[in-house]
N, C-alpha and C. Protein backbone atom coordinates (compact mmCIF):
# COMPACT_ATOMS: atom_id res chain seq x y z
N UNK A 1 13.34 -6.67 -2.96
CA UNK A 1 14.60 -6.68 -3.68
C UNK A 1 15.59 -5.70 -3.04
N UNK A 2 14.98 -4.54 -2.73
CA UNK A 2 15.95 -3.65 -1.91
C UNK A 2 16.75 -4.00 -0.41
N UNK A 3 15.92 -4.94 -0.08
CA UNK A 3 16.18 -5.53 1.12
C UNK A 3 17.41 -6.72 1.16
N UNK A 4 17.35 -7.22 -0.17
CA UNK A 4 18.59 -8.33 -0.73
C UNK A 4 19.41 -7.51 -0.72
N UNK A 5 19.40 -6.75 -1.55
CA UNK A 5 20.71 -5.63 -2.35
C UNK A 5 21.27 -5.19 -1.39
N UNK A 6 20.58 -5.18 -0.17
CA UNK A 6 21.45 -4.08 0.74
C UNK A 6 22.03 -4.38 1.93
N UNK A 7 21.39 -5.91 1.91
CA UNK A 7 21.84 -7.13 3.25
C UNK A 7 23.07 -7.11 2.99
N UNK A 8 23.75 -7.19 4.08
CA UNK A 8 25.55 -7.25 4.53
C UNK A 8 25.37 -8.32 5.56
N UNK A 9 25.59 -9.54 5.44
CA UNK A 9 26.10 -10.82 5.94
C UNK A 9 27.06 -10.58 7.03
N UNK A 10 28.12 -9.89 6.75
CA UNK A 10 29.75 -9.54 6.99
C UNK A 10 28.75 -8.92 8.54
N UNK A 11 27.45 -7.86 8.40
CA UNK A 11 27.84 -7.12 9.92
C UNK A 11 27.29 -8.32 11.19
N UNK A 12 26.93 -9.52 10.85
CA UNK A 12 26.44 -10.46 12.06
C UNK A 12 24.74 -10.43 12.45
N UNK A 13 24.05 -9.75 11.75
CA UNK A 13 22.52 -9.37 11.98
C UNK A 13 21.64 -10.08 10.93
N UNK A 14 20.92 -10.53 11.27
CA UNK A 14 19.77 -12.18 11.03
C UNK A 14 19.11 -11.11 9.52
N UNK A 15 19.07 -11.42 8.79
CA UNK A 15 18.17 -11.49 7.18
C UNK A 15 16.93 -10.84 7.84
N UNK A 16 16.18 -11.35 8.69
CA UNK A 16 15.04 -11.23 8.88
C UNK A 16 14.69 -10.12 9.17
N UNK A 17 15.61 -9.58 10.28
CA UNK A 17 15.39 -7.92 11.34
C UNK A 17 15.92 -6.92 9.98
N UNK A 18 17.09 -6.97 9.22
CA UNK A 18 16.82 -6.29 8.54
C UNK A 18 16.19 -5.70 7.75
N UNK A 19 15.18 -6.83 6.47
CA UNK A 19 14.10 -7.15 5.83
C UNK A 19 13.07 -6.48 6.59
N UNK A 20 12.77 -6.87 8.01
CA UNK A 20 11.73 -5.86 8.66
C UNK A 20 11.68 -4.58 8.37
N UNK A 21 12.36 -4.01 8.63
CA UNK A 21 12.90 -2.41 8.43
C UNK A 21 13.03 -2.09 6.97
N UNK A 22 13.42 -2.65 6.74
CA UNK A 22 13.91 -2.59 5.21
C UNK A 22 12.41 -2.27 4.33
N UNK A 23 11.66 -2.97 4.30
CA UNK A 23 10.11 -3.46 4.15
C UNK A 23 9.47 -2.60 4.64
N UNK A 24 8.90 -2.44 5.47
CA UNK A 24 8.24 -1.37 6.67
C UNK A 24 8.17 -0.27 6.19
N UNK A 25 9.99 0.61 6.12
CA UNK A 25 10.05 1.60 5.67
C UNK A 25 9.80 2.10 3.90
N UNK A 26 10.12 0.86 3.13
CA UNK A 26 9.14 0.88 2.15
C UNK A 26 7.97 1.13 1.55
N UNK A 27 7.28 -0.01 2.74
CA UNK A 27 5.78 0.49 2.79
C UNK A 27 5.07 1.95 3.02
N UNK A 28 5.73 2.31 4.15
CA UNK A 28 5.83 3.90 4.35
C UNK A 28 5.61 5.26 3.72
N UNK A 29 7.32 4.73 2.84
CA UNK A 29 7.58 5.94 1.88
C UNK A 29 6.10 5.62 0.67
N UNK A 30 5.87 4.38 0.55
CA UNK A 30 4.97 4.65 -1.10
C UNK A 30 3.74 4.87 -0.72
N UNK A 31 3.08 4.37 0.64
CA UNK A 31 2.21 5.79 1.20
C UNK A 31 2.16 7.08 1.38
N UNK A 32 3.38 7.58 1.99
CA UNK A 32 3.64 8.67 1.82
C UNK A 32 3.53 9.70 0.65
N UNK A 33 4.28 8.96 -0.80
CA UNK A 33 4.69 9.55 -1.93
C UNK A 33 3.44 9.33 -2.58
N UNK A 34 2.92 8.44 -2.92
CA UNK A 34 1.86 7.75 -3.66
C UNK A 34 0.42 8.11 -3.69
N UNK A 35 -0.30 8.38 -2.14
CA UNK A 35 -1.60 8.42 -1.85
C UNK A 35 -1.89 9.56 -1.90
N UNK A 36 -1.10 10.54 -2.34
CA UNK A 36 -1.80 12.35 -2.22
C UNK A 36 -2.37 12.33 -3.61
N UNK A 37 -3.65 12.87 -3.63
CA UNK A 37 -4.32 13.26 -5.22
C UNK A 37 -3.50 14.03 -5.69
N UNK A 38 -2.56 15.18 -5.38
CA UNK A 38 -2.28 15.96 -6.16
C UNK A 38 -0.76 15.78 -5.82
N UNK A 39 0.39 15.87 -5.91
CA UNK A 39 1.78 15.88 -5.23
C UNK A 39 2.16 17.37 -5.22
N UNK A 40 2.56 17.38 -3.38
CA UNK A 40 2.49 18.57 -3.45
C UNK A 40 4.00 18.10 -2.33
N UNK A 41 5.11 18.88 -2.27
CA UNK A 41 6.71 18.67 -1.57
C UNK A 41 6.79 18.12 -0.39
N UNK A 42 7.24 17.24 -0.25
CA UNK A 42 7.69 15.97 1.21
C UNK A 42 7.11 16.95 2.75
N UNK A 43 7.95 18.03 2.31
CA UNK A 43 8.18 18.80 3.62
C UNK A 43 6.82 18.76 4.65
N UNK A 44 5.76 19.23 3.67
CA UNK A 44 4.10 19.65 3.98
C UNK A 44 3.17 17.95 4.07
N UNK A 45 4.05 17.24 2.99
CA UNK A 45 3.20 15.59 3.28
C UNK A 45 3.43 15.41 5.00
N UNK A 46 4.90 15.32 5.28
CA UNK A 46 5.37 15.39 6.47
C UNK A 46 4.81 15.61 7.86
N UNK A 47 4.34 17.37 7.37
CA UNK A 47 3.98 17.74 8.33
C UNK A 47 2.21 17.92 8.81
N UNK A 48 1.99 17.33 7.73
CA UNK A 48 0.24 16.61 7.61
C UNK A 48 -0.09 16.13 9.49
N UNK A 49 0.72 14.88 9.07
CA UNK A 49 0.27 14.45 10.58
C UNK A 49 0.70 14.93 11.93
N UNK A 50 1.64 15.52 11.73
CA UNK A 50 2.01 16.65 13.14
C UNK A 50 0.99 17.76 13.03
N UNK A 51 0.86 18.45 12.08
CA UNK A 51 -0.37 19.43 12.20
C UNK A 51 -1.43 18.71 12.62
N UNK A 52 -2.18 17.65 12.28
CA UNK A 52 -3.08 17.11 12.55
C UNK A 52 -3.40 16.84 14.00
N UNK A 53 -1.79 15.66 14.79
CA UNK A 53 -1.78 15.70 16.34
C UNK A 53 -1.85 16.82 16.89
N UNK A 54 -1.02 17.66 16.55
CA UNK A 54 -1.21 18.92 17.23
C UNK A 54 -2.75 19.88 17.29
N UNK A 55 -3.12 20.09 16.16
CA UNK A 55 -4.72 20.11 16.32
C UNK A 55 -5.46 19.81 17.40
N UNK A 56 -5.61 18.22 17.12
CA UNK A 56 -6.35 17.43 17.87
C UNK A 56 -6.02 17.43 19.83
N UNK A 57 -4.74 17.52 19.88
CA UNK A 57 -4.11 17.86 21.13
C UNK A 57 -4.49 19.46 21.68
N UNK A 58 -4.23 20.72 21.15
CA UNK A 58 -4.53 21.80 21.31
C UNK A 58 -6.27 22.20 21.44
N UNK A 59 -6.93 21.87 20.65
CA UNK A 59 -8.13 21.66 20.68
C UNK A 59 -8.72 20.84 21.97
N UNK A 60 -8.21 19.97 22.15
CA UNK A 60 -8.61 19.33 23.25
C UNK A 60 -8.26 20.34 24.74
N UNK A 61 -7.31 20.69 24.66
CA UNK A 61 -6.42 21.78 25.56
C UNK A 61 -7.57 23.04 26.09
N UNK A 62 -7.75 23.52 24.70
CA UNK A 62 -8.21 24.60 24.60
C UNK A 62 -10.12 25.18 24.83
N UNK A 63 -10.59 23.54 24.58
CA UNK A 63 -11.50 23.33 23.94
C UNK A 63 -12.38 23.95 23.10
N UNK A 64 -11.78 24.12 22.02
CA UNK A 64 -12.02 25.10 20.67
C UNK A 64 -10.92 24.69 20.00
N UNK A 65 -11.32 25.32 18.83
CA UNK A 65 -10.03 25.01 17.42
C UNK A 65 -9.06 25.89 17.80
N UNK A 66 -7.97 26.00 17.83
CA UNK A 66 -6.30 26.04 18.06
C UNK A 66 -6.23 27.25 16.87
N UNK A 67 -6.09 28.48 16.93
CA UNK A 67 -5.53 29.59 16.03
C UNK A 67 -4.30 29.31 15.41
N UNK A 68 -4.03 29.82 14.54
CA UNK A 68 -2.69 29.28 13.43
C UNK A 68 -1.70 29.62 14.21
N UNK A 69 -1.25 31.04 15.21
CA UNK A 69 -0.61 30.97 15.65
C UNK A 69 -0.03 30.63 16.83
N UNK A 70 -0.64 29.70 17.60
CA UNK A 70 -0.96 29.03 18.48
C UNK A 70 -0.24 27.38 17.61
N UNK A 71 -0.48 27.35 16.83
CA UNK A 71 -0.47 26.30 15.93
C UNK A 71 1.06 26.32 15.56
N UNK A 72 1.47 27.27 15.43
CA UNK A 72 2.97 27.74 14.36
C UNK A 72 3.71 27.66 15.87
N UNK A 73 3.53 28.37 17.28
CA UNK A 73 4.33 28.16 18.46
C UNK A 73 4.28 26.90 18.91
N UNK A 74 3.49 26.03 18.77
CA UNK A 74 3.52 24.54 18.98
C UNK A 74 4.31 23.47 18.41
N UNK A 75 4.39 23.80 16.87
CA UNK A 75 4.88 22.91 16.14
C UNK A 75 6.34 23.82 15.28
N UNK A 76 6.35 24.61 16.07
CA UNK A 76 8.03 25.27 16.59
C UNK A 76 8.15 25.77 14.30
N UNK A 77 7.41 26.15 13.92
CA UNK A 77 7.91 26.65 12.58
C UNK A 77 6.84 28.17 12.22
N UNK A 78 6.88 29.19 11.11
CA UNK A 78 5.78 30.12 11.06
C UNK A 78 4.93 30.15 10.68
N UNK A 79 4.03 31.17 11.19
CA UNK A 79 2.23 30.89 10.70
C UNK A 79 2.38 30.58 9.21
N UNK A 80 3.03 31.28 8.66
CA UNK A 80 2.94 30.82 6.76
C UNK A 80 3.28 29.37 6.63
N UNK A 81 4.19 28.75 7.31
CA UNK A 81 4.28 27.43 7.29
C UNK A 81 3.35 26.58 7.49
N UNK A 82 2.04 27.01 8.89
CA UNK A 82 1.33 26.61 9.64
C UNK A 82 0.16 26.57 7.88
N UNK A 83 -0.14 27.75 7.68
CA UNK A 83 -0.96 28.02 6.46
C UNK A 83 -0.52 26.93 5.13
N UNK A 84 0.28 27.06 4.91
CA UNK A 84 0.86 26.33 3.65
C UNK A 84 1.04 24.44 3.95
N UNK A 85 1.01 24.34 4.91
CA UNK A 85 0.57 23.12 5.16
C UNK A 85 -1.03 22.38 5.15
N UNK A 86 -1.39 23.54 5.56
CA UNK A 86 -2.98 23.33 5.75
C UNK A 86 -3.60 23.41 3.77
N UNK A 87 -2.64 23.85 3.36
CA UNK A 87 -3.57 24.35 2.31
C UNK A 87 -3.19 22.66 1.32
N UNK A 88 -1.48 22.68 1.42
CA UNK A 88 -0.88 21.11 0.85
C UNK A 88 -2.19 20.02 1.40
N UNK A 89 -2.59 19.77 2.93
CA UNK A 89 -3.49 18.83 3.33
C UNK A 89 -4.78 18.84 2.89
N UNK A 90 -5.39 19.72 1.91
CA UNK A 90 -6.62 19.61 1.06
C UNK A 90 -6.79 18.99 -0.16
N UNK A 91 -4.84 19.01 -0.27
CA UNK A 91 -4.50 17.81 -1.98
C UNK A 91 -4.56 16.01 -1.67
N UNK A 92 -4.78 15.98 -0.17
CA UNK A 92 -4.89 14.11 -0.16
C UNK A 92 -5.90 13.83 -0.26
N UNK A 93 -7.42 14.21 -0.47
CA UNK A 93 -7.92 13.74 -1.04
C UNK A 93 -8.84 14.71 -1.81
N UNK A 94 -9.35 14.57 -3.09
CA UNK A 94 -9.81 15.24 -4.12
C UNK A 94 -11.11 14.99 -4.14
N UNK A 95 -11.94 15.77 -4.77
CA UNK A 95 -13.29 15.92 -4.93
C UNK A 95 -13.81 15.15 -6.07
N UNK A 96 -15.00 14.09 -5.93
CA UNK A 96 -15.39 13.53 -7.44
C UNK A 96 -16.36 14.42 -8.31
N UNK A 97 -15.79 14.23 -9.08
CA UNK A 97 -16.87 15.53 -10.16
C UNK A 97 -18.33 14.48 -10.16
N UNK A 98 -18.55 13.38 -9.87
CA UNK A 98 -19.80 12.80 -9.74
C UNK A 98 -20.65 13.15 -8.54
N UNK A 99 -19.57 13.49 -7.60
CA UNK A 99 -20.62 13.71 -6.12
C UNK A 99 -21.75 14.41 -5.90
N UNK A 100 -22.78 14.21 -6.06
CA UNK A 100 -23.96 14.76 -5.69
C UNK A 100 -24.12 16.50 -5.32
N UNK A 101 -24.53 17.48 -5.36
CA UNK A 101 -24.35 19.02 -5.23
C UNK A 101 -25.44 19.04 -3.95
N UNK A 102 -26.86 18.28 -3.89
CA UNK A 102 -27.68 18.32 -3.03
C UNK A 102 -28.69 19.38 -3.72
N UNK A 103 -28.27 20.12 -4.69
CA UNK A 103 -28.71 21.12 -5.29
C UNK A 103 -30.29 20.51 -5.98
N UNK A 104 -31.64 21.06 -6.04
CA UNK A 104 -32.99 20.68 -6.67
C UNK A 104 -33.51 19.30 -6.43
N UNK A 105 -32.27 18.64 -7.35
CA UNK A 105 -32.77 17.29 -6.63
C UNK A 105 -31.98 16.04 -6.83
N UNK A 106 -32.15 15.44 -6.72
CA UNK A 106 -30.67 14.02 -6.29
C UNK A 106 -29.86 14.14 -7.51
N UNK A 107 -30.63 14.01 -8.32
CA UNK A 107 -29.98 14.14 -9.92
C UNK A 107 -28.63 14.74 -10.17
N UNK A 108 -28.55 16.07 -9.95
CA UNK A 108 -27.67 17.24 -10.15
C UNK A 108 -26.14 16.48 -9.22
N UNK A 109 -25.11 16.30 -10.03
CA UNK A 109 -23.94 16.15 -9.80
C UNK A 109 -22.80 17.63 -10.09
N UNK A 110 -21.84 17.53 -9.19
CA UNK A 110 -20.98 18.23 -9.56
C UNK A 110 -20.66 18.71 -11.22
N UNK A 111 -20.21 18.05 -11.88
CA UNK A 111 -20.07 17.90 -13.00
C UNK A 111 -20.99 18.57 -13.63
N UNK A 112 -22.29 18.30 -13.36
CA UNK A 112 -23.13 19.07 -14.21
C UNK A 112 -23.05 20.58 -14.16
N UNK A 113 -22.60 21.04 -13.38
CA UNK A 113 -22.63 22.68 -12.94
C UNK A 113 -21.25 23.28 -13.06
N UNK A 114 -20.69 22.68 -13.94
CA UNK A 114 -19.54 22.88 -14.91
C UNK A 114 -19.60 23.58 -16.18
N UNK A 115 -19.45 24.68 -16.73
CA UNK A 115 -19.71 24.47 -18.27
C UNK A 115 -19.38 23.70 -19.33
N UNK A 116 -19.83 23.47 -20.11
CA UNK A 116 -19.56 22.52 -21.05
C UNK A 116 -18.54 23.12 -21.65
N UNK A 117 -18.58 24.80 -22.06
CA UNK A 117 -17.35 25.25 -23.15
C UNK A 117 -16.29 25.61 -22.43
N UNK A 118 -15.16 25.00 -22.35
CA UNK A 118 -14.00 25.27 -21.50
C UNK A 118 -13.74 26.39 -21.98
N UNK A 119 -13.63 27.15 -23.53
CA UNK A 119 -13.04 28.22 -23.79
C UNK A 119 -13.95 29.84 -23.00
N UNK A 120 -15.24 29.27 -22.65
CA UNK A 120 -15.82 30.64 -22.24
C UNK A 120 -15.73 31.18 -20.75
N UNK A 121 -15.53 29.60 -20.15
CA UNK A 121 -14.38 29.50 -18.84
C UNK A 121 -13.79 30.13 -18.73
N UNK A 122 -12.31 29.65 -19.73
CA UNK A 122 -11.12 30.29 -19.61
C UNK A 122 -11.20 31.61 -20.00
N UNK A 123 -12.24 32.02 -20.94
CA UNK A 123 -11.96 33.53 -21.28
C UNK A 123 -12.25 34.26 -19.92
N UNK A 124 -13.52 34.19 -19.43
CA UNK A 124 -13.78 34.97 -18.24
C UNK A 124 -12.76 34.83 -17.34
N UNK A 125 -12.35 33.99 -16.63
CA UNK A 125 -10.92 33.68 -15.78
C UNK A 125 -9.71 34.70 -16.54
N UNK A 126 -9.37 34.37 -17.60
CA UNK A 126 -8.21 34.79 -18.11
C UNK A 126 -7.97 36.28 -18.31
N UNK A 127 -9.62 36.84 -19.51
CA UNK A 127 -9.39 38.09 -19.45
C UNK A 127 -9.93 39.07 -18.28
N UNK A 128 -11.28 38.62 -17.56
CA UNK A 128 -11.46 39.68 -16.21
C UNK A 128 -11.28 39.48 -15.06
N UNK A 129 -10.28 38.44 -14.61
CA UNK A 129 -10.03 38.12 -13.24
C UNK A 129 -8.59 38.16 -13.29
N UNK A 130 -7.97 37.38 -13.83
CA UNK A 130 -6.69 37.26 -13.96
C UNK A 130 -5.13 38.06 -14.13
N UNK A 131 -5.80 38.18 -15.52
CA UNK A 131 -4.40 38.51 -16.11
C UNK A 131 -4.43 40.28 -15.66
N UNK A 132 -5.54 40.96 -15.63
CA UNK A 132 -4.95 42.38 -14.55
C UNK A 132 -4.63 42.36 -13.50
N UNK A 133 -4.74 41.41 -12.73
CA UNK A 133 -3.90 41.33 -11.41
C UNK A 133 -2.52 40.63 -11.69
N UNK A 134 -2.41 39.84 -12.85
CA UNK A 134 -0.82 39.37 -13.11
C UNK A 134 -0.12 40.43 -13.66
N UNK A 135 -0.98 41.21 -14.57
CA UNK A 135 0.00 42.65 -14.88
C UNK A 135 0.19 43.67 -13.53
N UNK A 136 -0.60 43.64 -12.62
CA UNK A 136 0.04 44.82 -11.60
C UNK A 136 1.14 44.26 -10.62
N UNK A 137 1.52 42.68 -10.82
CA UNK A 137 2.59 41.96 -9.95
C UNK A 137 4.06 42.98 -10.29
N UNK A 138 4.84 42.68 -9.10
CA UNK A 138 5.76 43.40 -9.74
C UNK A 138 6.44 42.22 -10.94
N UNK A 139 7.82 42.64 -11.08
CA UNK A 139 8.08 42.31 -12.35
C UNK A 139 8.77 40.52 -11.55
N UNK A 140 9.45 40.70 -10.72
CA UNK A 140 10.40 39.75 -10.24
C UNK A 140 9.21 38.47 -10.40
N UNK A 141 7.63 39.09 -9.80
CA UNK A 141 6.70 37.70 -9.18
C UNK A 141 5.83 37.47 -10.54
N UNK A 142 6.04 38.40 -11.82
CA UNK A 142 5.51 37.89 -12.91
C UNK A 142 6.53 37.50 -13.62
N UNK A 143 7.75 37.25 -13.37
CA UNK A 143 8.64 36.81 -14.34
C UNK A 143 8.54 34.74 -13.28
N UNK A 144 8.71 34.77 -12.27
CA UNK A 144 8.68 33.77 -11.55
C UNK A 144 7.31 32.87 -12.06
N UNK A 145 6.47 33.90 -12.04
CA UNK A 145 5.19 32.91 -12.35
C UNK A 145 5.02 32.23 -13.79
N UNK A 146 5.58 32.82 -14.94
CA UNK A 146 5.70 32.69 -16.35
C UNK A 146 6.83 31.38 -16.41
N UNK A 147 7.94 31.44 -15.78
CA UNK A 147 9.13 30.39 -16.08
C UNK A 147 8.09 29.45 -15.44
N UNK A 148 7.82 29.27 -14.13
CA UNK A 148 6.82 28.24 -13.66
C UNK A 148 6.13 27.58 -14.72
N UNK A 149 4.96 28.41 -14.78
CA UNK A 149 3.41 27.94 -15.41
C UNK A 149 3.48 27.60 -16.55
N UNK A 150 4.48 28.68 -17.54
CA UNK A 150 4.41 28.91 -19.14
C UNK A 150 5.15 28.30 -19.79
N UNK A 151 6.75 28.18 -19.10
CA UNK A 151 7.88 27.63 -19.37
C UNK A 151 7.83 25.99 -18.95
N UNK A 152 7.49 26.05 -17.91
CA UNK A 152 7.09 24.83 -16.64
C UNK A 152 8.80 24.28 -16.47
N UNK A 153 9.13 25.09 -15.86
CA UNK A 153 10.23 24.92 -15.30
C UNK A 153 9.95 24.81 -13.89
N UNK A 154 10.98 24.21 -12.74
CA UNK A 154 10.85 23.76 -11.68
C UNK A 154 11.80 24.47 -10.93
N UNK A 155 11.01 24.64 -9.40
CA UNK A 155 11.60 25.86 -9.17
C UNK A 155 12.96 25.75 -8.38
N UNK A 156 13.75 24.84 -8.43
CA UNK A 156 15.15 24.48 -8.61
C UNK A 156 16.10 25.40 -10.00
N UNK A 157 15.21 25.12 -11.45
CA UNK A 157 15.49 25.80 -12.09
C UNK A 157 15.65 27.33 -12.27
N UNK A 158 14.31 27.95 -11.55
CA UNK A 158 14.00 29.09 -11.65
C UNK A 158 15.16 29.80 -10.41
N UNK A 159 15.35 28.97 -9.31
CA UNK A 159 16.26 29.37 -8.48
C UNK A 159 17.64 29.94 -9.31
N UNK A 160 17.96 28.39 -10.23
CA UNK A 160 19.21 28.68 -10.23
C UNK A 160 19.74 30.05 -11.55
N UNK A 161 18.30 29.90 -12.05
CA UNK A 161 18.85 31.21 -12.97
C UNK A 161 18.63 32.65 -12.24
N UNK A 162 17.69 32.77 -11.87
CA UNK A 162 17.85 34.23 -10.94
C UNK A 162 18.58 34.31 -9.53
N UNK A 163 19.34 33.20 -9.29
CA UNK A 163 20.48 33.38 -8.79
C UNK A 163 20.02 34.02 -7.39
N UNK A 164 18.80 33.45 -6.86
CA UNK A 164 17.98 33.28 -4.91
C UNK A 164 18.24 31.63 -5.42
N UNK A 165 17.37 31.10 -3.98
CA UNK A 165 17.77 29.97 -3.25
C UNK A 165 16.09 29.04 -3.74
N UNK A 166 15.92 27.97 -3.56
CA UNK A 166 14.65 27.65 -4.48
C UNK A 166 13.35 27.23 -3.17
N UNK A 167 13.69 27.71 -1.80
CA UNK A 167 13.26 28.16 -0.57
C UNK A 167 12.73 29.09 -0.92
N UNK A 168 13.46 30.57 -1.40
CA UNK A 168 12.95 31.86 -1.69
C UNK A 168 11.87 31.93 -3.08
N UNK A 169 12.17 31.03 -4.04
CA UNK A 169 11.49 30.45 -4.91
C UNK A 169 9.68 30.60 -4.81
N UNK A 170 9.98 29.67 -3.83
CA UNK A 170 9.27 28.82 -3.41
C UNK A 170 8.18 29.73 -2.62
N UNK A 171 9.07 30.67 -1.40
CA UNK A 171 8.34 31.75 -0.42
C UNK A 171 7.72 33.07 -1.71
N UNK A 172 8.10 33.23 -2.64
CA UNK A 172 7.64 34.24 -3.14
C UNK A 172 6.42 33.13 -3.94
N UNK A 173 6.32 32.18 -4.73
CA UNK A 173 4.84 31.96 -5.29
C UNK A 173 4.22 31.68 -4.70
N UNK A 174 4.51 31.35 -3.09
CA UNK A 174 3.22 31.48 -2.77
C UNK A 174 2.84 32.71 -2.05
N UNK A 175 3.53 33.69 -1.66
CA UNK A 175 3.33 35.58 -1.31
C UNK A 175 2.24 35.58 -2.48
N UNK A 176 2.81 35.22 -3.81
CA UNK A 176 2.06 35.69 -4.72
C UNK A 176 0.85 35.11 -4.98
N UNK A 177 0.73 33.83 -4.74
CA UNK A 177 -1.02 33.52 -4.76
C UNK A 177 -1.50 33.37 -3.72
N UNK A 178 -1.24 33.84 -2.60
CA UNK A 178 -1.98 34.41 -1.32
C UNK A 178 -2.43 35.67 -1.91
N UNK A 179 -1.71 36.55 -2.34
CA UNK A 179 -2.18 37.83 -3.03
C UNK A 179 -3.16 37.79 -4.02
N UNK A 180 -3.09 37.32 -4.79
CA UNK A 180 -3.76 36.84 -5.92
C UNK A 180 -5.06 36.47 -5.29
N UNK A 181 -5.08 35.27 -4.95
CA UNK A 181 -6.55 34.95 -4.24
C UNK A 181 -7.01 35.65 -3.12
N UNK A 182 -6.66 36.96 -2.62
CA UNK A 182 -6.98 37.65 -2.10
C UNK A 182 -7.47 38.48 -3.22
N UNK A 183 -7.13 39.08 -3.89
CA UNK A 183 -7.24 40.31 -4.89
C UNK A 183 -8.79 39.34 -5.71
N UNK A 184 -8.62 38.30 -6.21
CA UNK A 184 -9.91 37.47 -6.75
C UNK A 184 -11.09 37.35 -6.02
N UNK A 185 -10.67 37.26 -4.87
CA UNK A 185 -11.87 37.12 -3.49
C UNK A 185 -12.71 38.32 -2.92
N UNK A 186 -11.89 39.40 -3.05
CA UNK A 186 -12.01 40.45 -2.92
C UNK A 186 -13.56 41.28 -3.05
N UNK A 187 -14.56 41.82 -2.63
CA UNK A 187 -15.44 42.05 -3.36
C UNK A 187 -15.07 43.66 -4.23
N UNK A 188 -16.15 43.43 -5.40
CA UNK A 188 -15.87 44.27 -6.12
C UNK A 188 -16.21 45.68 -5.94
């Protein structure tokens, strides 16, 4: 239908070649947009498969895996970019909570090694991992994280009320859960 709507007769070019393109690039975008388990911003879907060639090219080069920054001078953007892409390319495809653990014996699925009480979960997460490392954030990256998560505002929004750019937005949550999952990872 998009391909009707947008045919112009008037410029002299055959129904067909346009429709090609027209179509094609269709197909494209709803791969693109569509097939990630989790949706995570164009920019990083994007750059999935250039990280990927480049990989596969450098590696071959090198013969060994290609260091991030090796990775970030190749594909001309910075190691945090290089990182934050890599981390977006773990959301296309998701883990089945049925898949097998390998654990005792065939039986044992993911799922099973879940707790059953989400609340005793969340308490341990919430009160001894968490929330003291969200209180020692400064104030700017716990006020950012609250409009996000709590509010669920988008960080277009959050841009436009604290009055940065939604780039900078964007560069500070994830400063902040690089930190974070550092500080969690951390041994005790």
């Amino acid at each position: 239908m998009k391909a009707i709507r947008g045919y112009d007769p008037s410029l002299g070019h055959a129904f067909s070649g346009y429709a090609m393109v027209t179509i094609n690039g269709e197909v494209k975008r709803h791969f693109r947009d569509r097939t990630w388990a989790i949706r995570v911003p164009r920019v990083y879907q994007d750059r999935r498969a250039e990280l990927n060639a480049v990989t596969g090219e450098l590696t071959q080069d090198l013969g060994r895996s290609p260091t991030v920054a090796k990775l970030a001078r190749r594909m001309n953007i910075s190691e945090e970019d290089v990182l934050l892409t890599m981390d977006a390319s773990a959301a296309y495809r998701t883990l089945s909570l049925d898949v097998p653990t390998g654990m005792d014996d065939d039986s044992t699925v993911l799922a099973d090694l879940i707790a059953a009480d989400d609340n005793s979960v969340d308490l341990v997460i919430d009160k001894h991992a968490l929330r003291p490392l969200v209180r020692a954030l400064p104030e700017r990256e716990r006020t950012i994280l609250k409009l996000r998560f709590f509010d669920d505002r988008t960080q277009k929004e959050i841009a436009d009320e604290l009055g940065i750019s939604q780039m900078h937005v964007s560069r500070i949550l994830s400063k902040t859960f690089a930190h974070l999952r550092t500080e969690l990872l951390a041994p005790c």
